[in-house]
Protein backbone atom coordinates (compact mmCIF):
# COMPACT_ATOMS: atom_id res chain seq x y z
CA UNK A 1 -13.68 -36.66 35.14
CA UNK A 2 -14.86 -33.07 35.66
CA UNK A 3 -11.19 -31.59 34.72
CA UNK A 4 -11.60 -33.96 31.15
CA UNK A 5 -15.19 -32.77 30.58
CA UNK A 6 -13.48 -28.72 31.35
CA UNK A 7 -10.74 -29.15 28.85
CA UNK A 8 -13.35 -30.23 26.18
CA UNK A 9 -15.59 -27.49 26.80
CA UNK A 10 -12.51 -25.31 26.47
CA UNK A 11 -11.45 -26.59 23.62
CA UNK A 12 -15.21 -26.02 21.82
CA UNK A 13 -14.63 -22.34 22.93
CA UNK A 14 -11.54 -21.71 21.57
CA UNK A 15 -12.87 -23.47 18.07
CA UNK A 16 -15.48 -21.47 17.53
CA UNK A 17 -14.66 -17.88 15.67
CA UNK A 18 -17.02 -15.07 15.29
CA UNK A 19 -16.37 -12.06 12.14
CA UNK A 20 -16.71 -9.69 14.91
CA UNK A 21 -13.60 -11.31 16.89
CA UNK A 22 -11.57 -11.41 13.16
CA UNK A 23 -11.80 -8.05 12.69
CA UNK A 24 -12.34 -6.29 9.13
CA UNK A 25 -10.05 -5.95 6.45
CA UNK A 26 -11.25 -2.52 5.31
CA UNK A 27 -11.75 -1.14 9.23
CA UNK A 28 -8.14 -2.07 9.62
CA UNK A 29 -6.82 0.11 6.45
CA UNK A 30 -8.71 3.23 7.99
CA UNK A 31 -7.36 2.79 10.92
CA UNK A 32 -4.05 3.09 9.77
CA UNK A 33 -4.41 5.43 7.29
CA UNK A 34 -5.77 7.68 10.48
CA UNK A 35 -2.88 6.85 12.51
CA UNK A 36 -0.72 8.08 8.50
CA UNK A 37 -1.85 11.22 9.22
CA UNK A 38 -2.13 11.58 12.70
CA UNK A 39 1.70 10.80 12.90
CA UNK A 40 2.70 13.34 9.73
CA UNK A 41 0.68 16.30 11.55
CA UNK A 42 2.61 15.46 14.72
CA UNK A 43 6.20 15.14 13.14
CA UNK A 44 5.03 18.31 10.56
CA UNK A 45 4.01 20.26 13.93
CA UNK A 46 7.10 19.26 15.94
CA UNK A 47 9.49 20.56 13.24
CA UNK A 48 7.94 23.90 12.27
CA UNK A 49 8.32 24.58 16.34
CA UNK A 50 12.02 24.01 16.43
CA UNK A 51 12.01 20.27 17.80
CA UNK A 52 13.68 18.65 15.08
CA UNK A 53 15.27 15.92 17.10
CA UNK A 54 11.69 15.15 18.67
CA UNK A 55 10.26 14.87 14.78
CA UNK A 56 13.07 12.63 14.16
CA UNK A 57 12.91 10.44 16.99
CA UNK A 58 9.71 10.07 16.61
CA UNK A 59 9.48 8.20 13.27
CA UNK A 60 10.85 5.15 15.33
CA UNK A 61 7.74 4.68 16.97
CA UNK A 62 5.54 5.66 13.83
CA UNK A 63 4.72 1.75 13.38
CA UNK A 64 4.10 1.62 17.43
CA UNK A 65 1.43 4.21 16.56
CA UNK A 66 -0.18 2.77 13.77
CA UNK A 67 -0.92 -0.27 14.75
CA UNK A 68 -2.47 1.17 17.79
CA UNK A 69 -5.11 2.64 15.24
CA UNK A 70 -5.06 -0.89 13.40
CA UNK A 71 -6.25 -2.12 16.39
CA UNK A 72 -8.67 0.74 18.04
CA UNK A 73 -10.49 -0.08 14.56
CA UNK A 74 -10.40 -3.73 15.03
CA UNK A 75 -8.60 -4.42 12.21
CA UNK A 76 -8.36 -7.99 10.41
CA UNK A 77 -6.67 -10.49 12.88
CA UNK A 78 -4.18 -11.64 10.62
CA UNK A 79 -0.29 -11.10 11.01
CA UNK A 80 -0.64 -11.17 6.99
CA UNK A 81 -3.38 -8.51 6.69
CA UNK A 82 -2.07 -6.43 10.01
CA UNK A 83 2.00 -6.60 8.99
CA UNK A 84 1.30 -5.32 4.84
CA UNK A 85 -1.13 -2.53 5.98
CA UNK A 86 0.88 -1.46 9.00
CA UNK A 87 3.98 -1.79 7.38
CA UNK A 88 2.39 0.18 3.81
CA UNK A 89 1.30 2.83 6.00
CA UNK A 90 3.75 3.31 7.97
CA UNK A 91 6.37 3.69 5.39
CA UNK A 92 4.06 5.88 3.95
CA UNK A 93 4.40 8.39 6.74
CA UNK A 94 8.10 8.51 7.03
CA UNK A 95 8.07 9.33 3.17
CA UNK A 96 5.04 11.36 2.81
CA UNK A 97 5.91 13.69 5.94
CA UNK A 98 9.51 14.72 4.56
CA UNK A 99 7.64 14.97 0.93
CA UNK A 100 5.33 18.20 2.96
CA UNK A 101 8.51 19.20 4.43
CA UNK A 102 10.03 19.93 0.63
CA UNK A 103 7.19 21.61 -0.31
CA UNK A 104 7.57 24.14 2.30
CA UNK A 105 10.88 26.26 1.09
CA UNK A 106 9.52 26.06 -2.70
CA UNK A 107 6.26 27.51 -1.58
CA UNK A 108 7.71 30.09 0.48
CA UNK A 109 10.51 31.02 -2.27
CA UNK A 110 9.67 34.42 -4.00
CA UNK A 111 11.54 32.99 -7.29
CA UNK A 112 8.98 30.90 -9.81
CA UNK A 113 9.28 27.28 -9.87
CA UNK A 114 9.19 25.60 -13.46
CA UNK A 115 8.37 22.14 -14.07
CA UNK A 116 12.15 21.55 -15.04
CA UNK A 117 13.32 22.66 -11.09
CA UNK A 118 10.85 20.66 -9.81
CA UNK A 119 12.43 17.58 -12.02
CA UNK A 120 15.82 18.50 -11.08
CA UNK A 121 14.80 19.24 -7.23
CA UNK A 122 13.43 15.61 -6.47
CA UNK A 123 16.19 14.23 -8.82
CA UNK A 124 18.52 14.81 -6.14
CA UNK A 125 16.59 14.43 -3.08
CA UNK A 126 14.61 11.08 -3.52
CA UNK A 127 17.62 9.66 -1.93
CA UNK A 128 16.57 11.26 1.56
CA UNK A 129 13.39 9.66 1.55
CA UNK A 130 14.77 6.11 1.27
CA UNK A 131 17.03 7.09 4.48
CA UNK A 132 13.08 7.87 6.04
CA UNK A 133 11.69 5.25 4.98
CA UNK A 134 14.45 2.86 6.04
CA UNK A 135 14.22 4.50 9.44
CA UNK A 136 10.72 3.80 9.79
CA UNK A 137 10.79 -0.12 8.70
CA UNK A 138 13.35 -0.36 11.23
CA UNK A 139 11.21 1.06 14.13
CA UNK A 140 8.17 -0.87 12.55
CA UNK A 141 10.49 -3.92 13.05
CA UNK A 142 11.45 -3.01 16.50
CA UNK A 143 7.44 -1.80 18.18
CA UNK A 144 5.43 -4.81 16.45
CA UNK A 145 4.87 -7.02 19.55
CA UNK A 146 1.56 -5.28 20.64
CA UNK A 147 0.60 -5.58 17.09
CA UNK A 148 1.55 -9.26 16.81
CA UNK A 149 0.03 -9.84 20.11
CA UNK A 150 -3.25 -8.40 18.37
CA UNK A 151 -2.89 -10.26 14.75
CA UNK A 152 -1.42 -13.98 16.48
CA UNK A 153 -5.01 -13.76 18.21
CA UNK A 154 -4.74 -17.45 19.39
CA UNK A 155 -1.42 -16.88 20.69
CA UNK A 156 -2.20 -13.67 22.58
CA UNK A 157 -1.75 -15.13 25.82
CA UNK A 158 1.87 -16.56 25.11
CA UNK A 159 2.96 -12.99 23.57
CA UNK A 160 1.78 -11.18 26.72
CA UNK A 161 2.86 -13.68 29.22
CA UNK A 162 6.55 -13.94 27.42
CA UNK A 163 6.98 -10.01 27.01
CA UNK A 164 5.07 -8.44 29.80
CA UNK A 165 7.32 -8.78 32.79
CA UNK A 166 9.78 -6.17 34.19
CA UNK A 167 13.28 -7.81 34.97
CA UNK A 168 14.43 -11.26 34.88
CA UNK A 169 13.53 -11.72 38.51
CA UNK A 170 9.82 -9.95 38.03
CA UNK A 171 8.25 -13.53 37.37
CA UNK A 172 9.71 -16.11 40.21
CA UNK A 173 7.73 -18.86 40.61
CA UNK A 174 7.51 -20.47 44.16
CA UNK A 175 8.68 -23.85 44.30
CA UNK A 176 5.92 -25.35 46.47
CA UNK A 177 2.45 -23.89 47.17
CA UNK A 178 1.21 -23.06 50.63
CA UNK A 179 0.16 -26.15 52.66
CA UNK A 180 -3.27 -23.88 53.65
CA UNK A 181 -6.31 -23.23 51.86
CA UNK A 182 -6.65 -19.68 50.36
CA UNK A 183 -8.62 -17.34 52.33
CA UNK A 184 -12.60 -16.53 50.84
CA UNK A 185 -10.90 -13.28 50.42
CA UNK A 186 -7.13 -11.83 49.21
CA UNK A 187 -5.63 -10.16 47.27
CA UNK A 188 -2.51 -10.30 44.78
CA UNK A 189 -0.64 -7.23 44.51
CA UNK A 190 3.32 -5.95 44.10
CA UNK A 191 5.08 -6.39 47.14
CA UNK A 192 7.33 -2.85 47.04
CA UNK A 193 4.82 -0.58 45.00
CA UNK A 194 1.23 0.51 44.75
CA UNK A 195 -0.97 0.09 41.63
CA UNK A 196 -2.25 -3.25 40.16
CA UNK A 197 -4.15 -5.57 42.11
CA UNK A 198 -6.35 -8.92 41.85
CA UNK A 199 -9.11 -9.29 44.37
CA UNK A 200 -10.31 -12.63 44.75
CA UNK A 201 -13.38 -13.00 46.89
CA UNK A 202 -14.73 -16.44 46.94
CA UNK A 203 -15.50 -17.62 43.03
CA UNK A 204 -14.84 -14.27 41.49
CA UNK A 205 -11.86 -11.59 40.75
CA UNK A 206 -11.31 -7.85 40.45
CA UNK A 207 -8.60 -7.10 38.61
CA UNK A 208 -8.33 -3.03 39.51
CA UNK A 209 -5.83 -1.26 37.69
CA UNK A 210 -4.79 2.68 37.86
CA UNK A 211 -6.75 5.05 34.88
CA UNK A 212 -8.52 2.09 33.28
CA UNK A 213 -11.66 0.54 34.04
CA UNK A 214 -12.07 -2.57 36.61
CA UNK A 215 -12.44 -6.10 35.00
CA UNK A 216 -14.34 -8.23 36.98
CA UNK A 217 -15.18 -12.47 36.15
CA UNK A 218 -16.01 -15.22 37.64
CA UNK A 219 -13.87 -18.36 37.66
CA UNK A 220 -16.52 -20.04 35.21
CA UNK A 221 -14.57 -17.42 32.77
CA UNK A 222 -11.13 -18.83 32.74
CA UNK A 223 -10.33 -21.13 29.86
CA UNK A 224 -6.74 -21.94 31.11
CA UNK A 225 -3.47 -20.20 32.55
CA UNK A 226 0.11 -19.43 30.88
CA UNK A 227 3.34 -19.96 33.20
CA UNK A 228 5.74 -16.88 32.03
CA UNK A 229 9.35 -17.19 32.37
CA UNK A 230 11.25 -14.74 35.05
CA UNK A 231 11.21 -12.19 32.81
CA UNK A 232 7.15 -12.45 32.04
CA UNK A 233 4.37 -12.85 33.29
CA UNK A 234 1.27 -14.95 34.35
CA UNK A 235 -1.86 -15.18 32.49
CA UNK A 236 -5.37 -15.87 32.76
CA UNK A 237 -6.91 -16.28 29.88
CA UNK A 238 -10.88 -16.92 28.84
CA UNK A 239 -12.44 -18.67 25.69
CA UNK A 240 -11.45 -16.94 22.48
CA UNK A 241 -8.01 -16.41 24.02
CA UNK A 242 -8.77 -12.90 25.37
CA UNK A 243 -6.74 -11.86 28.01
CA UNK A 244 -8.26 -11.53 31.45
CA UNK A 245 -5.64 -10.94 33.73
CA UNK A 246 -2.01 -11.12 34.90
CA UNK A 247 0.04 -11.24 37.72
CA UNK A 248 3.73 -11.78 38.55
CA UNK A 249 4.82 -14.40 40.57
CA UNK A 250 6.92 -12.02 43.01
CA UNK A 251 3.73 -10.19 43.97
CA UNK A 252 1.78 -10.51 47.73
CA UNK A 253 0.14 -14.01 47.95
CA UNK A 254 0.74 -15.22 44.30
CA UNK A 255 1.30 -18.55 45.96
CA UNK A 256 -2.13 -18.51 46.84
CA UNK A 257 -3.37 -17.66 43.73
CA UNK A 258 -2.19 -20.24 42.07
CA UNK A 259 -3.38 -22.34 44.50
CA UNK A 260 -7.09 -21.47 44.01
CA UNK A 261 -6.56 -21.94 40.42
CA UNK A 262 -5.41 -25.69 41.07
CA UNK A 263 -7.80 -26.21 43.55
CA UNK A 264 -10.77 -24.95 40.88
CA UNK A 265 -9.00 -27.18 38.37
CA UNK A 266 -8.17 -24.92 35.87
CA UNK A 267 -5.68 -26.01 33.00
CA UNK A 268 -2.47 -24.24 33.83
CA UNK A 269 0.59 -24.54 31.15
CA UNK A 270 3.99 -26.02 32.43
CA UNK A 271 2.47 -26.41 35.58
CA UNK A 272 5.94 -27.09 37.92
CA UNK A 273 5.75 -30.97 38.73
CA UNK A 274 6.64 -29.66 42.46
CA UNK A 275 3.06 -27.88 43.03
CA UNK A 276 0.00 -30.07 44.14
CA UNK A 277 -2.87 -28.90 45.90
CA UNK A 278 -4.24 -29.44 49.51
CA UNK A 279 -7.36 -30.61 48.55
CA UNK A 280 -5.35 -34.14 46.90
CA UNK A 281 -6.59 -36.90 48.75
CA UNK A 282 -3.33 -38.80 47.88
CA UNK A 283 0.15 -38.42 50.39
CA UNK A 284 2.78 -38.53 47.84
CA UNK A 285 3.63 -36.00 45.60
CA UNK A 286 2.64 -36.84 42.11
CA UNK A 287 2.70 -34.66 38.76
CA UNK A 288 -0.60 -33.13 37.86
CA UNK A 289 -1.81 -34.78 35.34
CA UNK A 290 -4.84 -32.70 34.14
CA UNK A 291 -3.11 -30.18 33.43
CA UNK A 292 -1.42 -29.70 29.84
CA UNK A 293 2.12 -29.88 29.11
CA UNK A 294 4.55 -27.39 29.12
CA UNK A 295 4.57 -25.36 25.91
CA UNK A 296 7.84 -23.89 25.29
CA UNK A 297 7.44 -20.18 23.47
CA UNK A 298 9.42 -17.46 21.88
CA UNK A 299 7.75 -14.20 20.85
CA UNK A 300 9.58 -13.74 17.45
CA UNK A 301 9.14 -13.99 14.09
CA UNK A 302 10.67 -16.86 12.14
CA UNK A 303 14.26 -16.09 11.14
CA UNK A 304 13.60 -15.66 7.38
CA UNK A 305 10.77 -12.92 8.30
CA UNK A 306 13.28 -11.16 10.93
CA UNK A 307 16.38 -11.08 7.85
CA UNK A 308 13.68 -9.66 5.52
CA UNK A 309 12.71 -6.63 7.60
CA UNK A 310 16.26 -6.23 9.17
CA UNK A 311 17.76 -6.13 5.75
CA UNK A 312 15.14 -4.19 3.95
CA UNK A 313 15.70 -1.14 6.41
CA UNK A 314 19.18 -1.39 6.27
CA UNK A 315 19.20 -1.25 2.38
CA UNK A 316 17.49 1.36 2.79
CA UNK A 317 19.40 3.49 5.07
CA UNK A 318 22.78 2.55 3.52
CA UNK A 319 21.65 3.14 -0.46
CA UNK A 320 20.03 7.08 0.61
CA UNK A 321 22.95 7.32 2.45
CA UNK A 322 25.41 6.74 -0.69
CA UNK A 323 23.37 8.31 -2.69
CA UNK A 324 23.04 11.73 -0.83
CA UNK A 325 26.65 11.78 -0.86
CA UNK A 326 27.07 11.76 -4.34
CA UNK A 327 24.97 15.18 -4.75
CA UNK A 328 26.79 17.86 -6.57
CA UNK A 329 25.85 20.60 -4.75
CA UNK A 330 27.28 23.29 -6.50
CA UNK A 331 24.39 22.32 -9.47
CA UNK A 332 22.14 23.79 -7.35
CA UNK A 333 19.61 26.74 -7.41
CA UNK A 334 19.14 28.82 -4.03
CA UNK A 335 15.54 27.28 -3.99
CA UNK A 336 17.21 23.62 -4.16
CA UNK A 337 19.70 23.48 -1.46
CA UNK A 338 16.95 25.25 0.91
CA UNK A 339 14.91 22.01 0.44
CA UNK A 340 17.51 19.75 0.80
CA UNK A 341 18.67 21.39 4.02
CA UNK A 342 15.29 21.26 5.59
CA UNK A 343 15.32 17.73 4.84
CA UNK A 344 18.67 16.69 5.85
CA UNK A 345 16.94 18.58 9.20
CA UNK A 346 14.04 16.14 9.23
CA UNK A 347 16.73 13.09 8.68
């Protein structure tokens, strides 16, 4: 069978791994260790100009950041290797960022600093920078599903097609295909506003999408296709498990895109037993067979991961908490309270 003899040769694909589709281990530390700094420059800057609930806010979406570097340097695809040095880092910056804050009023104070008021200043003030560094696991926890998408490389398709959508009706699936061929030429696009589209013209597709660059393949290209639920999305996906395109299934003439896929027998997951194409030779309706079972997917971590991170930030947040309300702030030099204003600021 030519469908058998396809899922084989997709199969081969997907086994074989190249180092320069893992990624590096070292690439992926500088990579976040640039995205450390970039984000402590940006919070620094957006304090000193007066935007202290911008600096603030944005330590929730200092993980989303970093692992946008982790990945422009195509770090190691592991969720082990990309979860430590994202999450190191970006703890780092929530900490090291209100550290460079506390420097600032001790620097500027005309009054000499001994060694003994520095011991004394970060004595009472360490507290604040668990409260920081809580904040930022949290928002690590919360922005990790590009990352993950990245790291879970052999899942990539599932994350995307299971968190890409927009609303629980986005991703509708039609209940029967169209009892026409597809045109040589059409193409899939949203049905109520402009911007992405698919072009298919005979074996090939466009997938044109505003600001970024065209992707264009033929259908020799697709290794298989990922049903989202209503909420997600469709995906194409090649060998290696890169994503190619996606699609909704309430855009313009998605019916007849997923008829030229079944038509060009190409593996679709959870393919509806309602769907058949008009090239079938046989009058009844029958499942497809060739096609592989339906795969059911959650994009989350395992529930003993999701406790961990959950509770680690909240320890965090709860213990600086208690602990900056046990200060004694009448102990205090002049130069001490200053920093522990400016960083109650920053928190």
């Amino acid at each position: 069978m030519v469908s058998d003899n396809r899922s084989k040769d997709c199969n081969t694909f997907h086994n074989e791994t190249s180092p320069e589709l893992q990624g590096s281990i070292l690439r992926g530390i500088l990579g976040s260790i640039a995205g450390t700094v970039v984000c402590i420059l940006v919070m620094l800057l957006c304090f000193l100009c007066r935007m202290e609930s911008i600096s603030i806010t944005l330590q929730l979406f200092v993980g989303l950041v970093i692992g946008w570097f982790y990945r422009l340097f195509h770090g190691r695809r592991s969720k082990t290797s990309a979860y430590v040095t994202v999450g190191l880092c970006t703890v780092s910056a929530s900490v090291l960022w209100v550290v460079l804050l506390a420097l600032l009023p001790v620097f500027a104070s005309p009054a000499p600093f001994t060694a003994a008021d520095w011991g004394r200043l970060w004595g009472k003030i360490w507290e604040l920078l668990l409260l920081c560094a809580g904040l930022g696991m949290i928002g690590f926890f919360f922005t990790r599903k590009s990352l993950l998408a990245y790291a879970d490389w052999k899942r990539e398709p599932w994350h995307i097609a299971y968190a890409g959508g927009n609303g629980y009706s986005y991703n509708l699936l039609p209940e029967k295909l169209p009892a026409i061929n597809p045109p040589a030429y059409f193409a899939v696009h949203s049905r109520f506003a402009p911007g992405t589209r698919i072009i298919v013209e005979g074996s090939s597709l466009r997938w044109r999408r505003w600001f970024r660059k065209d992707r264009e393949f033929s259908v020799r290209d697709i290794a298989g296709v990922v049903l989202g639920p209503g909420n997600g999305c469709n995906v194409l996906y090649g060998r290696n498990y890169q994503v190619l395109v996606k699609f909704a299934g309430s855009m313009e003439h998605a019916d007849l895109m997923f008829l030229w896929l079944l038509q060009r027998e190409i593996p679709i997951m959870g393919v509806p037993v309602g769907w058949r194409s008009t090239a079938e030779a046989s009058p009844e309706p029958e499942p497809v067979g060739v096609f592989a079972s339906q795969q059911q997917f959650t994009l989350r971590l395992k529930r003993s991961a999701r406790m961990g991170f959950t509770g680690i930030g909240w320890f965090l947040l709860l213990l600086g908490a208690a602990l900056f309300l046990a200060i004694d702030f009448s102990a205090l030099t002049m130069a001490e309270r200053t920093a522990i204003i400016f960083l109650e600021l920053a928190r």
